[in-house]
PDB file of N, CA and C in Angstrom:
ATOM      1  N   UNK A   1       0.853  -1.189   0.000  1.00  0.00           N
ATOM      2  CA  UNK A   1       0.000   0.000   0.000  1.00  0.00           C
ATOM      3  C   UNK A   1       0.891   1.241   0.000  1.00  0.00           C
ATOM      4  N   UNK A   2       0.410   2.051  -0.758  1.00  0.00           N
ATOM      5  CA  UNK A   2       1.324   3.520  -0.799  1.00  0.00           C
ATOM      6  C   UNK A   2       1.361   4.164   0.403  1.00  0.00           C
ATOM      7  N   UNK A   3       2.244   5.325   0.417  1.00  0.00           N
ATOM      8  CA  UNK A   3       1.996   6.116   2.015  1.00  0.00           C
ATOM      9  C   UNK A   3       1.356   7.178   1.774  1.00  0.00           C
ATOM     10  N   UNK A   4       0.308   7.625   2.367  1.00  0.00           N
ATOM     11  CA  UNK A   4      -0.420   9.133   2.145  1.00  0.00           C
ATOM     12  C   UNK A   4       0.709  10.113   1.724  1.00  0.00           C
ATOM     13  N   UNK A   5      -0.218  10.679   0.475  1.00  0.00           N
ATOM     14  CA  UNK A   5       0.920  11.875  -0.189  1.00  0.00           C
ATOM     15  C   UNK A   5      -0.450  12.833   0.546  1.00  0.00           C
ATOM     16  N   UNK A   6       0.821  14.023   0.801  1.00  0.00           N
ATOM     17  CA  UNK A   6      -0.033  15.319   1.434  1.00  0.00           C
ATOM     18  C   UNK A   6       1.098  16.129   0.690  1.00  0.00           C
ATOM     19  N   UNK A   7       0.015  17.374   0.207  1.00  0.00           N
ATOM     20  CA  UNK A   7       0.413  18.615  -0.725  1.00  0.00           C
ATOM     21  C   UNK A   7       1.105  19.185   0.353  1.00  0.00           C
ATOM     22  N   UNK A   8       2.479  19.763  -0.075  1.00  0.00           N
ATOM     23  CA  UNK A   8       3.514  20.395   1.198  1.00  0.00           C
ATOM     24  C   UNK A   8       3.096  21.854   1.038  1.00  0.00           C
ATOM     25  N   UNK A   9       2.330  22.341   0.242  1.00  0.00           N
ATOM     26  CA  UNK A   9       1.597  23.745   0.560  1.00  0.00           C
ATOM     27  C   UNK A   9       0.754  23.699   1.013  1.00  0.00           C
ATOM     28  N   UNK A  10      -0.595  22.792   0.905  1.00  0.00           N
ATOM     29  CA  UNK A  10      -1.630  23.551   1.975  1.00  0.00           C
ATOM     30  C   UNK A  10      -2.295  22.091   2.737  1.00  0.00           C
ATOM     31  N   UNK A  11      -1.339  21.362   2.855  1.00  0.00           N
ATOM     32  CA  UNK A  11      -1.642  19.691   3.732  1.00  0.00           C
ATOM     33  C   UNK A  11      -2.684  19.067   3.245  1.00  0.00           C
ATOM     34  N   UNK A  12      -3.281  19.062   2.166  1.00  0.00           N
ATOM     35  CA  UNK A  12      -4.223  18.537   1.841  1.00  0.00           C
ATOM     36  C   UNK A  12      -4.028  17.279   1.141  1.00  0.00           C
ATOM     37  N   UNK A  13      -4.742  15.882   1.818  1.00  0.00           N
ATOM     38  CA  UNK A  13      -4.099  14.735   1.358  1.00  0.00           C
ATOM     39  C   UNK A  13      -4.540  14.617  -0.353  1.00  0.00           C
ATOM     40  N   UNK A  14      -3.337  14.087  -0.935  1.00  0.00           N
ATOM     41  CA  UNK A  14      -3.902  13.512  -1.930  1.00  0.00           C
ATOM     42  C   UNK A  14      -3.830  12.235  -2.484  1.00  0.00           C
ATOM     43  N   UNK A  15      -4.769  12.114  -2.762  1.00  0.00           N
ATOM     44  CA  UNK A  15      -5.545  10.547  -2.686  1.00  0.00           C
ATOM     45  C   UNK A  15      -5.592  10.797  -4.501  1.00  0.00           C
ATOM     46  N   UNK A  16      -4.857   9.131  -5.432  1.00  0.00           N
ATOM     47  CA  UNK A  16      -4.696   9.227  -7.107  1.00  0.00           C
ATOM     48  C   UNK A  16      -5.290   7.979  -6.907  1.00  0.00           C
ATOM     49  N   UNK A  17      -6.285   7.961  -7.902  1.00  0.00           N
ATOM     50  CA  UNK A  17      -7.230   6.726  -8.542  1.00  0.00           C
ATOM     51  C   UNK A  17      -6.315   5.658  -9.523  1.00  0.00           C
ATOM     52  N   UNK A  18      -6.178   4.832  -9.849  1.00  0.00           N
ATOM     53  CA  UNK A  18      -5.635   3.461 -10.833  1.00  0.00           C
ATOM     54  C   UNK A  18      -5.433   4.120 -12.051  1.00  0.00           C
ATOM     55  N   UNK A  19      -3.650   4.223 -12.097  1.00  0.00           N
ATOM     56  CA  UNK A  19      -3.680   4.963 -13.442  1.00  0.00           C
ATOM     57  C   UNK A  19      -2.648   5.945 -13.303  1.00  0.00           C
ATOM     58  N   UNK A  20      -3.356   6.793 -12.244  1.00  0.00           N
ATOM     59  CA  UNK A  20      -2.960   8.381 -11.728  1.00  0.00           C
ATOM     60  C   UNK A  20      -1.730   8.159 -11.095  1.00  0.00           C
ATOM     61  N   UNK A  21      -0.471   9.429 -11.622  1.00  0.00           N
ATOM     62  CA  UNK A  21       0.423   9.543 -10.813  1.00  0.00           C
ATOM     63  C   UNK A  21       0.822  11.276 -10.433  1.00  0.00           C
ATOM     64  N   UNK A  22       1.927  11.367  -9.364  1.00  0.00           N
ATOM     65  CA  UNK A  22       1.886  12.598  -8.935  1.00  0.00           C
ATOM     66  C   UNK A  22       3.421  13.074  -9.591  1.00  0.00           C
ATOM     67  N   UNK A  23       3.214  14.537 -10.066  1.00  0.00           N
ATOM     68  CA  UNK A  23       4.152  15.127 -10.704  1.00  0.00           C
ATOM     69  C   UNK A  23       4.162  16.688 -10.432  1.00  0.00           C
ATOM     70  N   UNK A  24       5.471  16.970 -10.490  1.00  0.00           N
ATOM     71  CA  UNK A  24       5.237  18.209 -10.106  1.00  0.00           C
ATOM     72  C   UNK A  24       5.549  19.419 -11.626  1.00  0.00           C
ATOM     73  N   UNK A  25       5.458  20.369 -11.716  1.00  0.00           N
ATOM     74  CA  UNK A  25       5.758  21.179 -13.141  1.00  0.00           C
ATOM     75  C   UNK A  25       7.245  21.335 -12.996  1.00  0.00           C
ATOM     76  N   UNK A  26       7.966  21.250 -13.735  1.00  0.00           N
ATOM     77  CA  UNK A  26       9.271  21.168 -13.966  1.00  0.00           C
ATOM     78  C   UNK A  26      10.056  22.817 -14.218  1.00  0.00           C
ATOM     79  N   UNK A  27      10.082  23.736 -13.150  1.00  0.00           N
ATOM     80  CA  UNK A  27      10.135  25.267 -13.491  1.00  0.00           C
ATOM     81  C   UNK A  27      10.644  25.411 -12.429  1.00  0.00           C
ATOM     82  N   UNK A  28      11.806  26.089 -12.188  1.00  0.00           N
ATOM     83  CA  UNK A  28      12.385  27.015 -10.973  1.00  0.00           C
ATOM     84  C   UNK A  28      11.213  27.371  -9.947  1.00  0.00           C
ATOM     85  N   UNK A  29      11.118  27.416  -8.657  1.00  0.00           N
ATOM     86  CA  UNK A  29      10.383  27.907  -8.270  1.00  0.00           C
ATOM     87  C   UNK A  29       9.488  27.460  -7.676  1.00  0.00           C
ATOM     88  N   UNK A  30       8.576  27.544  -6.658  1.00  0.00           N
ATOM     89  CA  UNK A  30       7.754  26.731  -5.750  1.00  0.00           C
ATOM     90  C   UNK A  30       7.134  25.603  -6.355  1.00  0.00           C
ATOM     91  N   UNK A  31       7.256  24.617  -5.619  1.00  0.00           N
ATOM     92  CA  UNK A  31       6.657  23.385  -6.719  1.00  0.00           C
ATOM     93  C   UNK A  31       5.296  23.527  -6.932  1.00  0.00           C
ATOM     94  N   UNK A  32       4.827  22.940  -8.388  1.00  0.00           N
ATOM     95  CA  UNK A  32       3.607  22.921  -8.172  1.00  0.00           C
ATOM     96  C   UNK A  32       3.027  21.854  -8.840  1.00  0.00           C
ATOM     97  N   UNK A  33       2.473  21.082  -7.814  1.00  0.00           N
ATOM     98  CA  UNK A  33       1.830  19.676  -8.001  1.00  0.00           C
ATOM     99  C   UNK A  33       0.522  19.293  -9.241  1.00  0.00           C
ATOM    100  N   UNK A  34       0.785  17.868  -9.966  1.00  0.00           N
ATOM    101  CA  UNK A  34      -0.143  17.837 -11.170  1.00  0.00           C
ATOM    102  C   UNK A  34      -0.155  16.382 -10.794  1.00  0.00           C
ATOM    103  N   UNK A  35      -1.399  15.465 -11.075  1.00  0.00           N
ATOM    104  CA  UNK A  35      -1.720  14.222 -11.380  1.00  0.00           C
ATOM    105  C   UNK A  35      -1.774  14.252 -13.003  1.00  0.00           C
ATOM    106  N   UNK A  36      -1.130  12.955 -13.012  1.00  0.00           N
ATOM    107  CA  UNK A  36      -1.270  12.501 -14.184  1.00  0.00           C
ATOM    108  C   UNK A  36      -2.464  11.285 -14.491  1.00  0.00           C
ATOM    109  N   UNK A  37      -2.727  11.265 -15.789  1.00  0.00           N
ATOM    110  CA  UNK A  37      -3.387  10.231 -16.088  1.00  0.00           C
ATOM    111  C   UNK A  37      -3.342   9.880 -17.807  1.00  0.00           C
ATOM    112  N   UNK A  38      -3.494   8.655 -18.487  1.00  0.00           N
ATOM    113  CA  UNK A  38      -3.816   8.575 -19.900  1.00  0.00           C
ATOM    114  C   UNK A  38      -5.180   8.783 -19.943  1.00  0.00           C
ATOM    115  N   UNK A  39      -4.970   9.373 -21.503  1.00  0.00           N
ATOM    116  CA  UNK A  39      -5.911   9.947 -22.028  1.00  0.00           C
ATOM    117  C   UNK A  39      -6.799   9.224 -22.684  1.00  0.00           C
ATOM    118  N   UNK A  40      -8.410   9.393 -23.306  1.00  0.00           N
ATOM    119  CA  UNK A  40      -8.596   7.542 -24.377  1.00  0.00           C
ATOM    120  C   UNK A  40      -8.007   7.839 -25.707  1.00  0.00           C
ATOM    121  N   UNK A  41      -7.258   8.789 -26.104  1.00  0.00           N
ATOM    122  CA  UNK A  41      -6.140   9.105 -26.998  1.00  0.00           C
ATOM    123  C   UNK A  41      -4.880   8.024 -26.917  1.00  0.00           C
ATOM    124  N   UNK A  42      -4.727   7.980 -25.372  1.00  0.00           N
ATOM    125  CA  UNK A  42      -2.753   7.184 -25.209  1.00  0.00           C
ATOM    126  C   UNK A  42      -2.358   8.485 -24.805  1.00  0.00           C
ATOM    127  N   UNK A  43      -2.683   9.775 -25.353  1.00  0.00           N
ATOM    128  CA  UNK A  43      -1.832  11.075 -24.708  1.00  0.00           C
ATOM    129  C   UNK A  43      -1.923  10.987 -23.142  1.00  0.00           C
ATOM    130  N   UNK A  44      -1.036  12.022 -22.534  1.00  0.00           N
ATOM    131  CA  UNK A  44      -1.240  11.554 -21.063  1.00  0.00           C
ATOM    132  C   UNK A  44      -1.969  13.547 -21.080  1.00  0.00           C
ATOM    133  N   UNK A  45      -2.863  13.564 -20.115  1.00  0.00           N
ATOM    134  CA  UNK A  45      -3.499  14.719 -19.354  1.00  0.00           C
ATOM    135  C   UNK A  45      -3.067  14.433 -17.857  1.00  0.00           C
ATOM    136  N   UNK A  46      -3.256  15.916 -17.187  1.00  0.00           N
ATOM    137  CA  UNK A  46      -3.089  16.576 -15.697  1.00  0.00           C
ATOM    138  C   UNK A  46      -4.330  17.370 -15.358  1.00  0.00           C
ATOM    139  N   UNK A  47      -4.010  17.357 -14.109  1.00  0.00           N
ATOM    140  CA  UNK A  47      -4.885  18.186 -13.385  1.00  0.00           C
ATOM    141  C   UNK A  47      -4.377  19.022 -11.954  1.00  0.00           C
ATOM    142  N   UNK A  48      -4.365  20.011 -11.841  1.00  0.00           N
ATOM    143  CA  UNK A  48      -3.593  20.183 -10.639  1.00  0.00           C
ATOM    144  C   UNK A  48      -3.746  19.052  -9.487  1.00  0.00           C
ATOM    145  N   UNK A  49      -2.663  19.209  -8.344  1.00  0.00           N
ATOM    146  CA  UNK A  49      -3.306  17.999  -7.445  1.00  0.00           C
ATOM    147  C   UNK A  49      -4.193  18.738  -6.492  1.00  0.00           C
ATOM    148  N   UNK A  50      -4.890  18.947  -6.422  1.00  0.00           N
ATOM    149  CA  UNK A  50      -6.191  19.688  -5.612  1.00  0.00           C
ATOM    150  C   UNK A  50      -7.639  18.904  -5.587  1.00  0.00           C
ATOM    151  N   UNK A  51      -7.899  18.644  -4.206  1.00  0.00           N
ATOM    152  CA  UNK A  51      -8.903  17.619  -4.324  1.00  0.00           C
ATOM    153  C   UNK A  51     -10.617  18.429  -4.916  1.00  0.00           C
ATOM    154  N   UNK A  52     -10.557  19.834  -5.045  1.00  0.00           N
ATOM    155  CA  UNK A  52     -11.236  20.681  -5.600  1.00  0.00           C
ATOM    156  C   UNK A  52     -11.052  20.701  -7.083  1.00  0.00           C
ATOM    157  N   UNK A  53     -10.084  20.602  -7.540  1.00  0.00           N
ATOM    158  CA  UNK A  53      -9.870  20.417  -9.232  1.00  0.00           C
ATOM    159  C   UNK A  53     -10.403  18.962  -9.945  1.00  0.00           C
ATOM    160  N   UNK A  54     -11.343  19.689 -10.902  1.00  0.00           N
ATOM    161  CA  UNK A  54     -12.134  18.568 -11.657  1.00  0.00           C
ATOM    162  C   UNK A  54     -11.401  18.624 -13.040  1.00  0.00           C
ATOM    163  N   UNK A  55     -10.764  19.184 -13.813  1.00  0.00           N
ATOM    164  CA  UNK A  55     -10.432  19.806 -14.700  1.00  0.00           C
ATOM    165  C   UNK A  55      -9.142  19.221 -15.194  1.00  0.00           C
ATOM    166  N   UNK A  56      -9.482  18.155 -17.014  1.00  0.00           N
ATOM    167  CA  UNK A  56      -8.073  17.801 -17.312  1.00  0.00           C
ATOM    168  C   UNK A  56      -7.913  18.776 -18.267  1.00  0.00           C
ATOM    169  N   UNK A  57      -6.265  18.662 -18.597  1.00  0.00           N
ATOM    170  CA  UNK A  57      -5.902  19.069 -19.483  1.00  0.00           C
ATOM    171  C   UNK A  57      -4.852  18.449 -20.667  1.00  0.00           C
ATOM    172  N   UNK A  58      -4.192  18.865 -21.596  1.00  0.00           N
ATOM    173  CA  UNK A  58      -3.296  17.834 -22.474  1.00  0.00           C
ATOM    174  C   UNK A  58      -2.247  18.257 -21.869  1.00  0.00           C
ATOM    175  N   UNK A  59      -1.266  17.630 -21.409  1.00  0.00           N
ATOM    176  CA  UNK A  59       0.164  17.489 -20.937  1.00  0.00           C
ATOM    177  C   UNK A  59       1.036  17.940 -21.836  1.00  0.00           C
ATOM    178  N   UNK A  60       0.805  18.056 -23.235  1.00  0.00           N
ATOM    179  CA  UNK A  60       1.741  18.431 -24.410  1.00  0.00           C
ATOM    180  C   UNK A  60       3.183  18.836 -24.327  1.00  0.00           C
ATOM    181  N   UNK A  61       3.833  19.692 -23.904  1.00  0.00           N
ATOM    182  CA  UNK A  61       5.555  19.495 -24.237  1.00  0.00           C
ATOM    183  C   UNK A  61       5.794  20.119 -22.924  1.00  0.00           C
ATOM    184  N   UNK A  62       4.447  20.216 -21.832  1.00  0.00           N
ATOM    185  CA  UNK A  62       5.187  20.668 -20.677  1.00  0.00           C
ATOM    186  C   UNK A  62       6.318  19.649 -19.974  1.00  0.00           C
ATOM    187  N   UNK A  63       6.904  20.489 -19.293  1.00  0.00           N
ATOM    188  CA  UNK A  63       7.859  19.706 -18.672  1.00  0.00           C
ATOM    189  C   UNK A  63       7.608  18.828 -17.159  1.00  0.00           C
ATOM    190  N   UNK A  64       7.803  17.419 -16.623  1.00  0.00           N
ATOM    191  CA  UNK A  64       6.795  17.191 -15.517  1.00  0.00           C
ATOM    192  C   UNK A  64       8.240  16.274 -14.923  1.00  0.00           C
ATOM    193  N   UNK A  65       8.009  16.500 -13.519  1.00  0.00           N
ATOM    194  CA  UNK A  65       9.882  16.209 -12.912  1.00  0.00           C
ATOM    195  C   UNK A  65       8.721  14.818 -11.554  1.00  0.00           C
ATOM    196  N   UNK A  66       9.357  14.125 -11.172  1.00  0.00           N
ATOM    197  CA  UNK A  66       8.351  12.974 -10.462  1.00  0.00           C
ATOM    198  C   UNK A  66       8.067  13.479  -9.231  1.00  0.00           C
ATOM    199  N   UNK A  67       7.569  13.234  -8.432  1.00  0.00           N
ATOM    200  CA  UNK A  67       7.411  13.699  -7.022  1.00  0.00           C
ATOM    201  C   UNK A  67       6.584  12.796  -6.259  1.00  0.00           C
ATOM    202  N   UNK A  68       7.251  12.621  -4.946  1.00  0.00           N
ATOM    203  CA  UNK A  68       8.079  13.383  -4.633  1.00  0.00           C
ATOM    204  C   UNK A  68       9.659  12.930  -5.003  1.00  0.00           C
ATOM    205  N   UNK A  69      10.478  13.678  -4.745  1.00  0.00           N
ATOM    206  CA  UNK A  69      11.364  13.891  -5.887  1.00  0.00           C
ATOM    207  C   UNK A  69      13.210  13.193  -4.880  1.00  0.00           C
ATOM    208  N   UNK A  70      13.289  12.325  -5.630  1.00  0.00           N
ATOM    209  CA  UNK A  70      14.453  11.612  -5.207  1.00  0.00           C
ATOM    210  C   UNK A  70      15.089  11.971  -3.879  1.00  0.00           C
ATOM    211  N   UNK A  71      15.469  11.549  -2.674  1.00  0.00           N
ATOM    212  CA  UNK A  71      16.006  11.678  -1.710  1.00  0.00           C
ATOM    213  C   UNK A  71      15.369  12.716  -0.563  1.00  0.00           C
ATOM    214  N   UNK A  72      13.988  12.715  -0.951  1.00  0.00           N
ATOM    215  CA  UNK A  72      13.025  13.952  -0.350  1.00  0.00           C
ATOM    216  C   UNK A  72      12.138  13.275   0.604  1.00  0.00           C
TER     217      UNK A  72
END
């Protein structure tokens, strides 16, 4: 079983459905957390990780670094 991921900005657990993984945007600067998922394309879409966010989008040439993030 995984270990509860909690958002290190505002503690809010997040809980990813079969499929879903956690990534953060790949940019200098405060992290900011995205679930992943495939698309019924094969493309992969995000969504912020916010248990309030309903909303995918196409992942296209952004950049997405794993999280949490090696030795952290």
């Amino acid at each position: 079983m995984a270990p509860d991921l909690k958002h290190p900005a505002t503690g809010d657990l997040i809980v990813l459905a079969d499929g879903e993984q956690l990534w953060r945007i790949g940019w200098p600067g405060a992290p900011v957390l995205v679930v992943t998922k495939s698309g019924p394309d094969g493309n992969a879409l995000y969504r912020l990780a916010d248990p309030k966010c309903k909303t995918w989008n196409k992942v296209g040439d952004m950049k997405l670094v794993p999280w949490p993030e090696a030795g952290s």
